[in-house]
Protein backbone atom coordinates (compact mmCIF):
# COMPACT_ATOMS: atom_id res chain seq x y z
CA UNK A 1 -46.42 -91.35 82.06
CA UNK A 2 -48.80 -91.24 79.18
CA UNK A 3 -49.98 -87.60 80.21
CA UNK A 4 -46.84 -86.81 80.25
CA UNK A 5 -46.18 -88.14 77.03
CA UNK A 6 -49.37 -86.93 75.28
CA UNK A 7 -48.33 -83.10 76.96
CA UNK A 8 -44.74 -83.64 75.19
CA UNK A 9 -46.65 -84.50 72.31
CA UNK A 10 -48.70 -81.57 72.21
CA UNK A 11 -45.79 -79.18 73.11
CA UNK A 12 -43.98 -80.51 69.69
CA UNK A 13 -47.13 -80.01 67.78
CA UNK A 14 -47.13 -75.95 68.91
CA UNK A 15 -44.00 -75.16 68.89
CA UNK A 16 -43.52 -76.91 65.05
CA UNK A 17 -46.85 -75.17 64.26
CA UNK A 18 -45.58 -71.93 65.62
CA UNK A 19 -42.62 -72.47 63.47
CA UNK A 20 -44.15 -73.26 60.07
CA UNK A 21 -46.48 -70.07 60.85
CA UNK A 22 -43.68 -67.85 61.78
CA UNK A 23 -41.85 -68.91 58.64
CA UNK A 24 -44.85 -68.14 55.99
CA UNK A 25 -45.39 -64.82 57.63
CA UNK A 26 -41.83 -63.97 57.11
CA UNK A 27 -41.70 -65.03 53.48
CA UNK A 28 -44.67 -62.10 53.27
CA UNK A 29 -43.26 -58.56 53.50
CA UNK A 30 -45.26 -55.64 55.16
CA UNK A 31 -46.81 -53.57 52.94
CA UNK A 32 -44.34 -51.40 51.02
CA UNK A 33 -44.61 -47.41 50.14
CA UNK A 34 -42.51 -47.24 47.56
CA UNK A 35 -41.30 -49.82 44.71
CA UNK A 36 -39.63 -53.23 45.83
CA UNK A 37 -36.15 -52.87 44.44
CA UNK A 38 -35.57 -54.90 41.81
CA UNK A 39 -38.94 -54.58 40.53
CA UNK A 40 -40.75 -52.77 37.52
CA UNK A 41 -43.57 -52.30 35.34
CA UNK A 42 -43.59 -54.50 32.36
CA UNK A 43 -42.88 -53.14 29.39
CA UNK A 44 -46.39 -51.18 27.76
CA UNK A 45 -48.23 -52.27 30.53
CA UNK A 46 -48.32 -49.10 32.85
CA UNK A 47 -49.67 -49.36 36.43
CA UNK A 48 -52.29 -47.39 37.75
CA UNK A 49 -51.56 -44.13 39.40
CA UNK A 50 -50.24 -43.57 42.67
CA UNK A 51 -49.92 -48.07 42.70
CA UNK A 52 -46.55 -49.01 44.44
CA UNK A 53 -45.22 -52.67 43.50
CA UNK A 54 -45.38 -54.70 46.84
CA UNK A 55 -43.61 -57.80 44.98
CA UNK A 56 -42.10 -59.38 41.21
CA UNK A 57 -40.95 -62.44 40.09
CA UNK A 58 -39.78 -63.73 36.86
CA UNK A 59 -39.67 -67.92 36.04
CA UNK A 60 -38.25 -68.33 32.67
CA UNK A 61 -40.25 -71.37 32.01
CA UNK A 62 -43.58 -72.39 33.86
CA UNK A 63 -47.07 -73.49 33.12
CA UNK A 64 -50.13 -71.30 33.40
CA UNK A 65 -53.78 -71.71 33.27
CA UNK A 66 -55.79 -68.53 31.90
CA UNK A 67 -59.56 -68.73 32.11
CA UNK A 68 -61.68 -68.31 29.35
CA UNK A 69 -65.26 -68.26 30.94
CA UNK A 70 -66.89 -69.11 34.39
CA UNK A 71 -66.27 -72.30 36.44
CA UNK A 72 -68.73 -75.32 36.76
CA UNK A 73 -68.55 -78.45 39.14
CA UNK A 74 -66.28 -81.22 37.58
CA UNK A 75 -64.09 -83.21 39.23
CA UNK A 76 -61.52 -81.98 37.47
CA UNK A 77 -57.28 -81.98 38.32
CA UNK A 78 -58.21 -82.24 41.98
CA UNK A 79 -60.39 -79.68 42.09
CA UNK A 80 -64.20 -79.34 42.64
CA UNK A 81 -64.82 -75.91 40.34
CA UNK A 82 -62.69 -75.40 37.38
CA UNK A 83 -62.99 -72.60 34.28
CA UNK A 84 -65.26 -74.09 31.76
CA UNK A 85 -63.38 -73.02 28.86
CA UNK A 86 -59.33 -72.60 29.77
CA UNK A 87 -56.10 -72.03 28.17
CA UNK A 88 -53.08 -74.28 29.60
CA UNK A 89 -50.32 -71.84 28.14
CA UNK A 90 -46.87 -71.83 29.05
CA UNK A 91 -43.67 -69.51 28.48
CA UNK A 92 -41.62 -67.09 30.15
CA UNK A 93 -44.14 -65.61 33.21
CA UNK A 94 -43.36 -62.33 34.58
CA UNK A 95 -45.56 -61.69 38.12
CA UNK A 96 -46.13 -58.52 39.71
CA UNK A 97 -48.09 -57.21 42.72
CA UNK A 98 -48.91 -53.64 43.11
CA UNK A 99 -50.80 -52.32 45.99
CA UNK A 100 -53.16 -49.27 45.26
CA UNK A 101 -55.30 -46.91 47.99
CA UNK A 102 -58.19 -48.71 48.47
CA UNK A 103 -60.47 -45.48 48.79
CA UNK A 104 -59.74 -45.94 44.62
CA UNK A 105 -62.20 -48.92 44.59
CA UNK A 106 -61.78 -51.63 42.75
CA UNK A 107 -64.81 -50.40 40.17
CA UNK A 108 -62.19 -47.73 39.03
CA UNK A 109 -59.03 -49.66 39.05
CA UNK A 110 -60.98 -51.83 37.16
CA UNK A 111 -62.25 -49.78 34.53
CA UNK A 112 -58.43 -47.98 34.39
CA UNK A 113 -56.70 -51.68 33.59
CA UNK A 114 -59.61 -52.46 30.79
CA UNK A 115 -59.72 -49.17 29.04
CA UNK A 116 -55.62 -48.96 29.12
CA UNK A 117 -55.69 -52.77 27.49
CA UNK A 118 -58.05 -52.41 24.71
CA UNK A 119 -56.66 -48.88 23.91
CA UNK A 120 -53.39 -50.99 23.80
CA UNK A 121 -54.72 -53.55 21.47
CA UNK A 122 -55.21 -55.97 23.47
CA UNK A 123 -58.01 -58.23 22.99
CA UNK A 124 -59.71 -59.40 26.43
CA UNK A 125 -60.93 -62.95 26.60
CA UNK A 126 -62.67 -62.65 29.78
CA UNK A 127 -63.87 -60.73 32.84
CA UNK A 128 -65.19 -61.61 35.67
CA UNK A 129 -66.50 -59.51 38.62
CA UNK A 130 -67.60 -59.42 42.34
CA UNK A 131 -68.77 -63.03 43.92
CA UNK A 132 -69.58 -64.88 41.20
CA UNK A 133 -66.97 -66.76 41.17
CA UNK A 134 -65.81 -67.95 44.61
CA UNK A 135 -63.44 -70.37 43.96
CA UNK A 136 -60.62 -67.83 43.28
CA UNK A 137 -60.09 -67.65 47.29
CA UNK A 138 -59.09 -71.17 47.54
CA UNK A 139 -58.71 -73.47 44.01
CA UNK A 140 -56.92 -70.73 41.97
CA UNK A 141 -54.50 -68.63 44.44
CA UNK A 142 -54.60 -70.66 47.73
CA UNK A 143 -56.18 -73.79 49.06
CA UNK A 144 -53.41 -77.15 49.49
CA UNK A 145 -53.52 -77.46 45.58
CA UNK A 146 -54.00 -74.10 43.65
CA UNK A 147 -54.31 -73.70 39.81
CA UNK A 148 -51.37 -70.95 39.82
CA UNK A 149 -49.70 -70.99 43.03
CA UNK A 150 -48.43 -67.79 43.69
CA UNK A 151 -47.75 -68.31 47.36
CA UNK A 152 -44.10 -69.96 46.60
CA UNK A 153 -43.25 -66.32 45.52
CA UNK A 154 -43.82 -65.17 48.48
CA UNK A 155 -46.69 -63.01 47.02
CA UNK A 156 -49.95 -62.10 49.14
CA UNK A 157 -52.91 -64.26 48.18
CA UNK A 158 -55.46 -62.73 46.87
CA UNK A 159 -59.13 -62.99 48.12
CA UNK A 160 -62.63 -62.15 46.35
CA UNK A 161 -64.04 -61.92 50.18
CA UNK A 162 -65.02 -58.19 49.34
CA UNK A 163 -65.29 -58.26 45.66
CA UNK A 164 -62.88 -58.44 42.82
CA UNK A 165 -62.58 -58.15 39.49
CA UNK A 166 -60.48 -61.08 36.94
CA UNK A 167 -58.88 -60.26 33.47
CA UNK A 168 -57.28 -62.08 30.55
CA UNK A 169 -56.08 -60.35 27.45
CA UNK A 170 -54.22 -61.14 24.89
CA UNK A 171 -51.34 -59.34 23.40
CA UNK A 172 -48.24 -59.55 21.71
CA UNK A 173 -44.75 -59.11 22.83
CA UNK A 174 -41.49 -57.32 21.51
CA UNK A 175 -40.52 -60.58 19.72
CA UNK A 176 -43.75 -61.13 17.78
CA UNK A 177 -44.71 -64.10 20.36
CA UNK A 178 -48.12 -64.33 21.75
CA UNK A 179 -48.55 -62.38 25.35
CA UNK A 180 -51.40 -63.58 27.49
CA UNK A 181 -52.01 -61.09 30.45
CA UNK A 182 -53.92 -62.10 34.00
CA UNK A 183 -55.34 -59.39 36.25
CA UNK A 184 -56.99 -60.11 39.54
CA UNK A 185 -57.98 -57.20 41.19
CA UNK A 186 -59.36 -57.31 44.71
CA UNK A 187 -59.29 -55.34 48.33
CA UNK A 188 -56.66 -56.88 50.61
CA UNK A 189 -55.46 -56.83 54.26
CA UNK A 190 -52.12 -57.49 55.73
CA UNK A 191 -50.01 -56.15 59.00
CA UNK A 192 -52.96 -54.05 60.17
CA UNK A 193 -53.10 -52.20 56.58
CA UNK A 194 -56.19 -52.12 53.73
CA UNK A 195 -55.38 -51.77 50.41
CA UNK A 196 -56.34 -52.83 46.91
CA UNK A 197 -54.41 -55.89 45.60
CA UNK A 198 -53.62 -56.21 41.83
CA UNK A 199 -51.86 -59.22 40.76
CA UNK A 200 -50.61 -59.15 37.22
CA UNK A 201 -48.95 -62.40 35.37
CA UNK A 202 -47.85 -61.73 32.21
CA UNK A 203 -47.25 -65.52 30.29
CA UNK A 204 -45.12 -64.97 27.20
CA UNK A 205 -45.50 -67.95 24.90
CA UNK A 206 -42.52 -69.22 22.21
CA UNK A 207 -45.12 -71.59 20.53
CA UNK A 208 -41.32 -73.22 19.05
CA UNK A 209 -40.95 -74.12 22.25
CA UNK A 210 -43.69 -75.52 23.41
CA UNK A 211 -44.79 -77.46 20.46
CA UNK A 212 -47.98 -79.20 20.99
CA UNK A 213 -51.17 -78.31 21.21
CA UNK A 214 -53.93 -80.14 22.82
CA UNK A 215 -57.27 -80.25 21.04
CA UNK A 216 -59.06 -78.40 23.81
CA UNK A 217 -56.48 -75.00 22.98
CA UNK A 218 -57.26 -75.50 19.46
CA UNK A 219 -60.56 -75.23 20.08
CA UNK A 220 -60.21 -72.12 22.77
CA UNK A 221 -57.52 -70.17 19.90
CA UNK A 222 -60.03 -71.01 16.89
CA UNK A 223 -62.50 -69.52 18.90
CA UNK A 224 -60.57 -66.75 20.37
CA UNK A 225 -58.54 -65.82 16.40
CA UNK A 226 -59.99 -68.10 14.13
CA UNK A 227 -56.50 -70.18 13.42
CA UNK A 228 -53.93 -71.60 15.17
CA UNK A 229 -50.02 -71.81 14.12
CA UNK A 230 -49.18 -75.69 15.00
CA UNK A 231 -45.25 -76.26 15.30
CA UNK A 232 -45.58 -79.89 16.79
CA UNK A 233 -45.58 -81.05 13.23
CA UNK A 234 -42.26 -81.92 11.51
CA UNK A 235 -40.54 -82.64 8.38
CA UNK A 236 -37.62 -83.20 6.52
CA UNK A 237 -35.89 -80.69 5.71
CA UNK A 238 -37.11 -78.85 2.25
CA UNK A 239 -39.43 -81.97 2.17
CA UNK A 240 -42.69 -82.60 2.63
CA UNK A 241 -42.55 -86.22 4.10
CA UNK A 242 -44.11 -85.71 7.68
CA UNK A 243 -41.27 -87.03 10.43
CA UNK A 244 -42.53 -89.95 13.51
CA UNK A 245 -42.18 -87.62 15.88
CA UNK A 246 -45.17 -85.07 14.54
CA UNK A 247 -47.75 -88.28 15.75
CA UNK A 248 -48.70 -86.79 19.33
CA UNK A 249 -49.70 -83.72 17.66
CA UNK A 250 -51.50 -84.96 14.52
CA UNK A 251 -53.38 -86.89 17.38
CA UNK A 252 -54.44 -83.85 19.32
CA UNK A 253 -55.35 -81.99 15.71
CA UNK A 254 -57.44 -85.16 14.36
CA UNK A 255 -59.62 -85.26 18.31
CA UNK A 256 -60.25 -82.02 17.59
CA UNK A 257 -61.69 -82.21 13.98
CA UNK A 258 -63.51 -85.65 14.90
CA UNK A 259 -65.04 -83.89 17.90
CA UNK A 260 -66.42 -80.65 15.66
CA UNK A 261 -67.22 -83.22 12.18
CA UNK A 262 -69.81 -80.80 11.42
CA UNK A 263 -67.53 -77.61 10.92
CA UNK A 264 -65.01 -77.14 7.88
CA UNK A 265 -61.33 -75.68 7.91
CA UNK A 266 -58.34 -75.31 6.02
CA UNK A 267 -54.77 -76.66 6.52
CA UNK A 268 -52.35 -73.69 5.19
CA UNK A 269 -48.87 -74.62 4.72
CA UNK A 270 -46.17 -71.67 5.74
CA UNK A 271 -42.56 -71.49 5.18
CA UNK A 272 -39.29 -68.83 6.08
CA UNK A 273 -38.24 -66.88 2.87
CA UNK A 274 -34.64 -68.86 2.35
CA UNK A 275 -34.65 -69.83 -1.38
CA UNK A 276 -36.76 -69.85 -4.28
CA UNK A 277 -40.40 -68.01 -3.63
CA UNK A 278 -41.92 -70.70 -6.32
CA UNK A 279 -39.97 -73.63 -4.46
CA UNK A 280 -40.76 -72.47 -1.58
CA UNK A 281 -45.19 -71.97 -2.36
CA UNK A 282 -44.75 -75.68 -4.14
CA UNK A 283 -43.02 -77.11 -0.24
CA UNK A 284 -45.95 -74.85 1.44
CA UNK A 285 -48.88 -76.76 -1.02
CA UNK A 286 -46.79 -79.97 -0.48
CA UNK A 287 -46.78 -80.01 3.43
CA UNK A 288 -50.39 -78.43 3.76
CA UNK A 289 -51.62 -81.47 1.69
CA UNK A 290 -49.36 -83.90 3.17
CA UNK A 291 -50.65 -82.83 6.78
CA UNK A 292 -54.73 -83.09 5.21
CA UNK A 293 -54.11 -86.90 3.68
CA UNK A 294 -52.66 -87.84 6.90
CA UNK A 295 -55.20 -86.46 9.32
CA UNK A 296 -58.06 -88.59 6.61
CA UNK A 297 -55.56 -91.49 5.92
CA UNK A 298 -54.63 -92.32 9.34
CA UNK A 299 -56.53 -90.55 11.83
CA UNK A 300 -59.85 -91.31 10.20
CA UNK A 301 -60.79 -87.22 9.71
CA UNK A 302 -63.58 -86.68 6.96
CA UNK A 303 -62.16 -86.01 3.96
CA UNK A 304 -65.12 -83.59 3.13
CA UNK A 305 -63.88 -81.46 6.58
CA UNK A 306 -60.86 -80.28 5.14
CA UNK A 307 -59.11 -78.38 2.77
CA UNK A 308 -55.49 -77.86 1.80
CA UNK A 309 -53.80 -74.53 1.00
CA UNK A 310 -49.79 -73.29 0.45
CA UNK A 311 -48.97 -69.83 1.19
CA UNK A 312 -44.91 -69.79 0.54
CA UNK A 313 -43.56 -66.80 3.33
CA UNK A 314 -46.44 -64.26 2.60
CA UNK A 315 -47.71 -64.32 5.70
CA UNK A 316 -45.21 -64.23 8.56
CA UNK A 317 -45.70 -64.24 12.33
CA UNK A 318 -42.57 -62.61 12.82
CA UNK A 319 -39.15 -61.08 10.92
CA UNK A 320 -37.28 -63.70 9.07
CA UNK A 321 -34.16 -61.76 10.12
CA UNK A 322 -33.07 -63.81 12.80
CA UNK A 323 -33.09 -68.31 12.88
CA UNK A 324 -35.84 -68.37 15.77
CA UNK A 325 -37.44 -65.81 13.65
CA UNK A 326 -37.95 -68.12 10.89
CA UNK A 327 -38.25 -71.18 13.06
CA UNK A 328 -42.03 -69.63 14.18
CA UNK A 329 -42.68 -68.45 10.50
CA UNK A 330 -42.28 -72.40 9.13
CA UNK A 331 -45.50 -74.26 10.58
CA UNK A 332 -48.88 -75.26 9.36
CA UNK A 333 -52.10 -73.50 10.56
CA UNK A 334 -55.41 -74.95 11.26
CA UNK A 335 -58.07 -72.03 10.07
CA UNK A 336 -61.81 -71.68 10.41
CA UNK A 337 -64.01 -71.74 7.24
């Protein structure tokens, strides 16, 4: 009886495996020769020649982490390597896989995607090529916990195995909103077929949106454009009395400045262009200072790290034409000195 049990047992056990198996192969398509329908390129972003997209997806809100610079060993959300210098970003994220003759070689596709990018004006944060960084095949596409899990797209997972080459950029989209751009470009195997893999997330950030900013991604965009818009600070309206709810974020911006004491910066108030130009520069002085006696006041910041600055609506992000238009252009920025 207990063989007999332990061979039932068993029999479960394959034929559930066999299952699971059958139904992640099946959420992977073979290899395609022409387009997926459904799917194209992303706007200014061409693909290389003769590439056929195997797979797209679109979420219209997610979270996204884009590395910066190479991995170290921390223990570190769950996993043993992680970037040493990241951006957690999140927006509207646009995925695409294209599949490419791998007689190419990834050196050239390579070369193609950087060239096209900077020619673009976009400014690239970071490569990365070959085997130097190993934990792309399991912590950031695969493994039980992934950084960005592209598997529940039912996209092929990448592998460095055989080389590869990673990507970020930064860009800007149609809408004046910050564009951060992900390439991971590697050789790839599936149904019997080679081919080079390029998987391209496109993140499109509406920093209204998202509001705060934690002090490690003020000190990645300082380093990466030498301010940062903030938009998790709030007041009354055509006041300058700062609102409760602006606390989490004046938080985030006074760990930053406590961790750097040694460097200087400016807090530059920005508003829309509805009313008076003069009102309007007095409001931008008003909230810039407001925002700099706070962060000293309350948040014990040096007083001798910071300095205040109003800039009315002469320096806008975006058109003032529409309301989210001048929701982004009202917000204070934290610049470099």
């Amino acid at each position: 009886m207990k063989r007999s049990y332990r061979h039932s047992l068993l029999a479960i056990f394959i034929v559930t495996s066999s299952f699971l198996s059958t139904v992640y192969l099946n959420a992977q398509e073979e290899p395609r020769s022409s387009d997926k329908s459904g799917c194209n390129d992303y706007d200014n972003i061409s693909r290389y020649k003769g590439a056929v997209i195997q797979n797209c997806s679109v979420s219209d809100h997610d979270k996204y982490v884009l590395g910066l610079a190479g991995p170290v060993e921390r223990n570190f959300r769950e996993h043993g390597k992680y970037f040493s210098k990241f951006l957690d970003v999140e927006g509207k994220i646009t995925r695409i896989q294209y599949l490419i003759d791998k007689e190419e070689g990834i050196d050239k596709v390579f070369e193609n995607y950087r060239t096209a990018l900077t020619g673009a004006g976009y400014a690239v944060l970071c490569t990365a090529k070959n085997d130097n960084w190993p934990f792309f095949n399991e912590d950031y596409f695969g493994g039980d916990n992934p950084i960005n899990d592209i598997r529940k797209f039912g996209f092929y997972v990448p592998s460095g195995n055989k080389g590869y080459y990673y990507i970020t950029a930064k860009g800007m989209n149609k809408a004046s909103n910050d564009l951060y751009l992900s390439l991971f470009i590697s050789y790839g195997s599936n149904f019997g077929k080679d081919f080079i893999l390029v998987t391209q997330e496109i993140v499109e950030v509406n920093p209204v949106e998202t509001g705060l900013v934690s002090a490690q991604n003020i000190e990645n965009m300082l380093d990466i454009n030498g301010h940062i818009s903030i938009y998790g600070i709030h007041f009354e309206t055509g006041s300058y009395e700062i609102l409760p709810e602006s606390e989490p974020q004046l938080q985030s911006i006074a760990d930053f400045l406590n961790a750097h004491k040694t460097e200087k910066f400016m807090i530059v108030g920005h508003t829309d262009n509805v009313g008076n130009f003069d009102a309007n520069l007095q409001l931008s002085e008003n909230r810039a200072k407001a925002v700099k006696n706070e962060l000293i006041n309350k948040y014990g910041v040096a007083a001798d790290q910071l300095g205040d600055y109003g800039v009315a609506n002469l320096a806008p992000v975006t058109s003032n034409d529409t309301d989210q238009g001048k929701a982004r252009n009202r917000r204070v920025e934290i610049v470099a000195r």
